[in-house]
PDB file of N, CA and C in Angstrom:
ATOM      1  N   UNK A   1       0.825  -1.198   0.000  1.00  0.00           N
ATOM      2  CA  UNK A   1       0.000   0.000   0.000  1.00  0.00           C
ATOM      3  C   UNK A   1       0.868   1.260   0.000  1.00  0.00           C
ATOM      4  N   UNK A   2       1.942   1.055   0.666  1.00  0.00           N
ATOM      5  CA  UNK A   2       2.802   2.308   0.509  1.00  0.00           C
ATOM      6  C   UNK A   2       3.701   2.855  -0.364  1.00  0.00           C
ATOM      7  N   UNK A   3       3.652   1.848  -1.767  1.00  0.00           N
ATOM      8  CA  UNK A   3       4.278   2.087  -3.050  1.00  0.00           C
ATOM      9  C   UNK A   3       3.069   2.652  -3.956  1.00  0.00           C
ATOM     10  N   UNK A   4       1.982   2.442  -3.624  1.00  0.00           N
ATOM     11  CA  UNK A   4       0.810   2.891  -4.306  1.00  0.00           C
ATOM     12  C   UNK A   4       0.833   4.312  -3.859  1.00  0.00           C
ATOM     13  N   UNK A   5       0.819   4.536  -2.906  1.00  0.00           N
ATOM     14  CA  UNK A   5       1.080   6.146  -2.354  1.00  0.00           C
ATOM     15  C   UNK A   5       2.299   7.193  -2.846  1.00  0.00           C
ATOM     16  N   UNK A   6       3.558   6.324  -3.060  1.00  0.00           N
ATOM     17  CA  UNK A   6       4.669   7.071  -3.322  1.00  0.00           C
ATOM     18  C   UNK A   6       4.448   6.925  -4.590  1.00  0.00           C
ATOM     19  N   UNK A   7       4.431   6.313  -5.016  1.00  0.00           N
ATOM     20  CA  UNK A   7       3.851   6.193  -6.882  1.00  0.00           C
ATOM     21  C   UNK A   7       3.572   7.526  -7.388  1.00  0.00           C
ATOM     22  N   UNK A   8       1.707   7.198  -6.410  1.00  0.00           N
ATOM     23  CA  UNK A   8       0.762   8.391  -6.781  1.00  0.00           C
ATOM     24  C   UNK A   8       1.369   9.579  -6.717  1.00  0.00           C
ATOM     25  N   UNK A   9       2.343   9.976  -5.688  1.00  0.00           N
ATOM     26  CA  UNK A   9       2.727  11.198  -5.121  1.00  0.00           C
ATOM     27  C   UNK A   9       4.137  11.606  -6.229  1.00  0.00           C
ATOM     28  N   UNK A  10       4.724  10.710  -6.406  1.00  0.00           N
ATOM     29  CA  UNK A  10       5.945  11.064  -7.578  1.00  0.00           C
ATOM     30  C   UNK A  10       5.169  11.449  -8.715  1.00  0.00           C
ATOM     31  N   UNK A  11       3.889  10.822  -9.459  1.00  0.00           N
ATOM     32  CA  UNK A  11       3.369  10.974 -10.582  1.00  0.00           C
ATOM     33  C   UNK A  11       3.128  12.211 -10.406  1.00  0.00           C
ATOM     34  N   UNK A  12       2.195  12.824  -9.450  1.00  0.00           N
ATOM     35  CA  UNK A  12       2.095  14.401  -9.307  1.00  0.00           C
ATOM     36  C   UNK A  12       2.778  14.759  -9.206  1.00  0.00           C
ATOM     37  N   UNK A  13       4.240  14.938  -8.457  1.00  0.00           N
ATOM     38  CA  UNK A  13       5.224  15.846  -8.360  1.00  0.00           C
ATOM     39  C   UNK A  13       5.704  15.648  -9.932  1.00  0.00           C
ATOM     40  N   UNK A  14       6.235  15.038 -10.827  1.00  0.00           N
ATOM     41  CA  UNK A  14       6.493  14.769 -12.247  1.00  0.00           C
ATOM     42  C   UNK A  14       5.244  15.378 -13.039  1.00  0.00           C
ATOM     43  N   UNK A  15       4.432  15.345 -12.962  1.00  0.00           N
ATOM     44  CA  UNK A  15       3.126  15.566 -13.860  1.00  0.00           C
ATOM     45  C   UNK A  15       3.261  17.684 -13.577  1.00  0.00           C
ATOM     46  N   UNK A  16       3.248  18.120 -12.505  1.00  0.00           N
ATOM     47  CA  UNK A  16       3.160  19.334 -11.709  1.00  0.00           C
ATOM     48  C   UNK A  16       4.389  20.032 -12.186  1.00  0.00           C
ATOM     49  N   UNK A  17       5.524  19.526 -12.152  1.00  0.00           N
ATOM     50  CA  UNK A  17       6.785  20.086 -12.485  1.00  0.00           C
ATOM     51  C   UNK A  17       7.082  20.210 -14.020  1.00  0.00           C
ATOM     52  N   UNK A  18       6.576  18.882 -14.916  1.00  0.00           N
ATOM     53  CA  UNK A  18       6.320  19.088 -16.165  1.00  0.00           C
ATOM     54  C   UNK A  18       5.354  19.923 -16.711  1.00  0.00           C
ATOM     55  N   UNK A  19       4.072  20.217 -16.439  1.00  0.00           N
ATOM     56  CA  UNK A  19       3.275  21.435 -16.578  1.00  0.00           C
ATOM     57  C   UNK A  19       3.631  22.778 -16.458  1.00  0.00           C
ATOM     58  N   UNK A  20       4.436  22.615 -15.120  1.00  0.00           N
ATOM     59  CA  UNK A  20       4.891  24.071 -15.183  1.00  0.00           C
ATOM     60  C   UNK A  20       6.251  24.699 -15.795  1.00  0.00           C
ATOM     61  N   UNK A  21       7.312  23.536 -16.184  1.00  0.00           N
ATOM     62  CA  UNK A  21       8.299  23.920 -17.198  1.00  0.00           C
ATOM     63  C   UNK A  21       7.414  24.396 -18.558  1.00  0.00           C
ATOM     64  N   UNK A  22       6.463  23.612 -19.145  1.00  0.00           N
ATOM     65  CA  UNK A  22       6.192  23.529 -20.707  1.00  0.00           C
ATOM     66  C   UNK A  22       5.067  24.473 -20.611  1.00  0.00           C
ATOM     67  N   UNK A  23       4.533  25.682 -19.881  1.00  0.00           N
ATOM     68  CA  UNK A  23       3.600  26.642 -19.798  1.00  0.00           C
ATOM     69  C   UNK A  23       4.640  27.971 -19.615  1.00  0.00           C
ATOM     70  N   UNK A  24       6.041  27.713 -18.663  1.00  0.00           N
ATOM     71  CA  UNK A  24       6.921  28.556 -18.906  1.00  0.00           C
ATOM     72  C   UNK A  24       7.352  28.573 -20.544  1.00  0.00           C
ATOM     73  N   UNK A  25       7.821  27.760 -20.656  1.00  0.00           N
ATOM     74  CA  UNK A  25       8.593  27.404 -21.943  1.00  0.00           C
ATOM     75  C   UNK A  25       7.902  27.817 -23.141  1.00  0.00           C
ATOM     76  N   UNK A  26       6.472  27.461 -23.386  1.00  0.00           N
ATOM     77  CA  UNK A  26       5.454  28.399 -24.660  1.00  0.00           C
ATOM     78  C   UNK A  26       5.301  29.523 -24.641  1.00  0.00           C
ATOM     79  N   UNK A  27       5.118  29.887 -23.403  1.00  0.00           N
ATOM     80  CA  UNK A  27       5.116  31.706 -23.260  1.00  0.00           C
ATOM     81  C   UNK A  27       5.938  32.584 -23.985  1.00  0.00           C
ATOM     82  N   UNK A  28       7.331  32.024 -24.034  1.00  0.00           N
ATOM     83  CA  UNK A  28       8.391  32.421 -25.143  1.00  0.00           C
ATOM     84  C   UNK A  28       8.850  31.995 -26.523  1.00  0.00           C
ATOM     85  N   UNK A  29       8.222  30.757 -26.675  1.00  0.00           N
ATOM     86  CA  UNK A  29       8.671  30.193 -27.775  1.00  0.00           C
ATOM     87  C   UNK A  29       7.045  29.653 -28.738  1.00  0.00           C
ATOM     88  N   UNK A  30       7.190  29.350 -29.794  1.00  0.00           N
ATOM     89  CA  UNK A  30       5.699  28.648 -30.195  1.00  0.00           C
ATOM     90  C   UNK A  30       5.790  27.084 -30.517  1.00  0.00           C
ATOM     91  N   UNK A  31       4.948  26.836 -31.104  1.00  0.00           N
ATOM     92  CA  UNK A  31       4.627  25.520 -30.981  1.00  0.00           C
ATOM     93  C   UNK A  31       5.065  24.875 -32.457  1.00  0.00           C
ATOM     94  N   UNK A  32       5.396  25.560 -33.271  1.00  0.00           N
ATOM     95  CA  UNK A  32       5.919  25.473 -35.021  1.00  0.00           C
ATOM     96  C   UNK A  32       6.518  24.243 -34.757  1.00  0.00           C
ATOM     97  N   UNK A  33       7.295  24.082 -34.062  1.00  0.00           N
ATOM     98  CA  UNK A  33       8.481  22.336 -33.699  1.00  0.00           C
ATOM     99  C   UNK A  33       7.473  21.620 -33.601  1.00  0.00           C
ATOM    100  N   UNK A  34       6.414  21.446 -32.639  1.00  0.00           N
ATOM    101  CA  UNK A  34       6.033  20.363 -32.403  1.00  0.00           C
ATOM    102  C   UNK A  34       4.924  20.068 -33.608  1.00  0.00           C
ATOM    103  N   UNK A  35       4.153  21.303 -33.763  1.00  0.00           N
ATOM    104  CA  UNK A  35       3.362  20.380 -35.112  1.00  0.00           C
ATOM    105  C   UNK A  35       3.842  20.102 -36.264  1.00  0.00           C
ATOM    106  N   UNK A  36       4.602  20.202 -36.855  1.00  0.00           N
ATOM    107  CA  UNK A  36       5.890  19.532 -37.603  1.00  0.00           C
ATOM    108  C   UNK A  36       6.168  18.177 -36.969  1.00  0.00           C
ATOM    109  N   UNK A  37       6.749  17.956 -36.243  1.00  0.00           N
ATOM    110  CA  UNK A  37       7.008  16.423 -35.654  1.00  0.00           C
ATOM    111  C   UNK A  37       5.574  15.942 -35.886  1.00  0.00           C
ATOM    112  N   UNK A  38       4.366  16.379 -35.424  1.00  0.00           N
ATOM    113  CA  UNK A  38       2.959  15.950 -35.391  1.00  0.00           C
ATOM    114  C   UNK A  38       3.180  15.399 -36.487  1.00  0.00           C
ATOM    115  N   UNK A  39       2.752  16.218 -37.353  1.00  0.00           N
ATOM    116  CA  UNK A  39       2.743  16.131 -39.362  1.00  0.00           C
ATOM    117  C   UNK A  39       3.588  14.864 -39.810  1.00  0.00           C
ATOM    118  N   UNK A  40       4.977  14.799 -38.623  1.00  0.00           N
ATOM    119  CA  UNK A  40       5.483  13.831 -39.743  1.00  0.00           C
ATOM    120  C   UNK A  40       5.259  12.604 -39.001  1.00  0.00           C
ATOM    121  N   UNK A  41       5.356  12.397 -37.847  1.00  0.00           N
ATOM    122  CA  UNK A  41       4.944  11.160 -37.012  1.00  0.00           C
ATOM    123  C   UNK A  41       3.747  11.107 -37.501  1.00  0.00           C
ATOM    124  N   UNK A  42       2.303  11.463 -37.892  1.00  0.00           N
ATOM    125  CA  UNK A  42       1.040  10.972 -38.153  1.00  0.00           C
ATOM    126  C   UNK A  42       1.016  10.536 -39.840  1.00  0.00           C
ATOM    127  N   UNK A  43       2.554  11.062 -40.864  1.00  0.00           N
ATOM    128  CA  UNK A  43       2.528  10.827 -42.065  1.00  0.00           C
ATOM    129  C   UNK A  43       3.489   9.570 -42.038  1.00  0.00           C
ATOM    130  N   UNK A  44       4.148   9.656 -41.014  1.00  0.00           N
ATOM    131  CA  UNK A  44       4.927   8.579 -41.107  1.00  0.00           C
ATOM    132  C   UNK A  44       3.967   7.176 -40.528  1.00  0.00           C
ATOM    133  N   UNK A  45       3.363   7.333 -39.942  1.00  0.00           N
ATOM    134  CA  UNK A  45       2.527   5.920 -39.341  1.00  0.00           C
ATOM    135  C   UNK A  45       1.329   5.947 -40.244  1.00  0.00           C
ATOM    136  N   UNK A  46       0.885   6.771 -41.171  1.00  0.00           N
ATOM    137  CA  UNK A  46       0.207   6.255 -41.727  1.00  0.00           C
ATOM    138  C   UNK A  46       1.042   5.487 -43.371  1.00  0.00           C
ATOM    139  N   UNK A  47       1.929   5.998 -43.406  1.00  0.00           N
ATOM    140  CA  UNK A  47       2.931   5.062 -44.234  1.00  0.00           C
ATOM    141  C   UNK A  47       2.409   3.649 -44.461  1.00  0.00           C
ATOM    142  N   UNK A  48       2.883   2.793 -43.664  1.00  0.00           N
ATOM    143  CA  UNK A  48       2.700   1.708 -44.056  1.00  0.00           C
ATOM    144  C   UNK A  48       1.406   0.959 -44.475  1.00  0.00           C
ATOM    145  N   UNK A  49       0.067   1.940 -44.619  1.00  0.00           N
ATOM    146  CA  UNK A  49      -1.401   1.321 -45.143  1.00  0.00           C
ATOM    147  C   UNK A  49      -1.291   2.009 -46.480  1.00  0.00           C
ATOM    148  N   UNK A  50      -0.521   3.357 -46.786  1.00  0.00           N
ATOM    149  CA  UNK A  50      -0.693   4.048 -47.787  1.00  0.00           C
ATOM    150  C   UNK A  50      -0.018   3.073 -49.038  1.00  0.00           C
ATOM    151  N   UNK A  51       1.366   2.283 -48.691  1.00  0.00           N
ATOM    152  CA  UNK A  51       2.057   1.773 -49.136  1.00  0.00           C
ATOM    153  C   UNK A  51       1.706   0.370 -49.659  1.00  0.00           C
ATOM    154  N   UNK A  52       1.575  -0.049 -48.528  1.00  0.00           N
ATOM    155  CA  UNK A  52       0.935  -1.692 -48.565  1.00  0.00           C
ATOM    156  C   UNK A  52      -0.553  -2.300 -48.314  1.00  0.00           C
TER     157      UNK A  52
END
C-alpha cells in the first residue's frame, strides 16, 4: 500500500513540475516544432497502409 502512495505522489510531483516547465517554456517560444514532428509522425505511421 505504501508504493501505491509514493507512486501516486511522484506521478504528481512529475506531472506538476512538467506542466509548469512547458507553460513557462510556450510563453516564449511557439509551438511550429512540435506540429511539424505531429505532421510527420502521423505521415509517417500512416505510411505503411498508404504503401501496402
Amino acid at each position: 500500500m505504501e508504493w501505491l502512495l509514493a507512486g501516486s505522489v511522484a506521478a504528481f510531483v512529475a506531472a506538476y513540475l512538467a506542466t509548469r516547465f512547458l507553460v513557462r517554456h510556450f510563453e516564449n517560444r511557439t509551438l511550429i516544432p512540435f506540429a511539424i514532428y505531429c505532421t510527420l509522425a502521423g505521415l509517417g505511421s500512416l505510411a505503411p497502409f498508404i504503401i501496402g
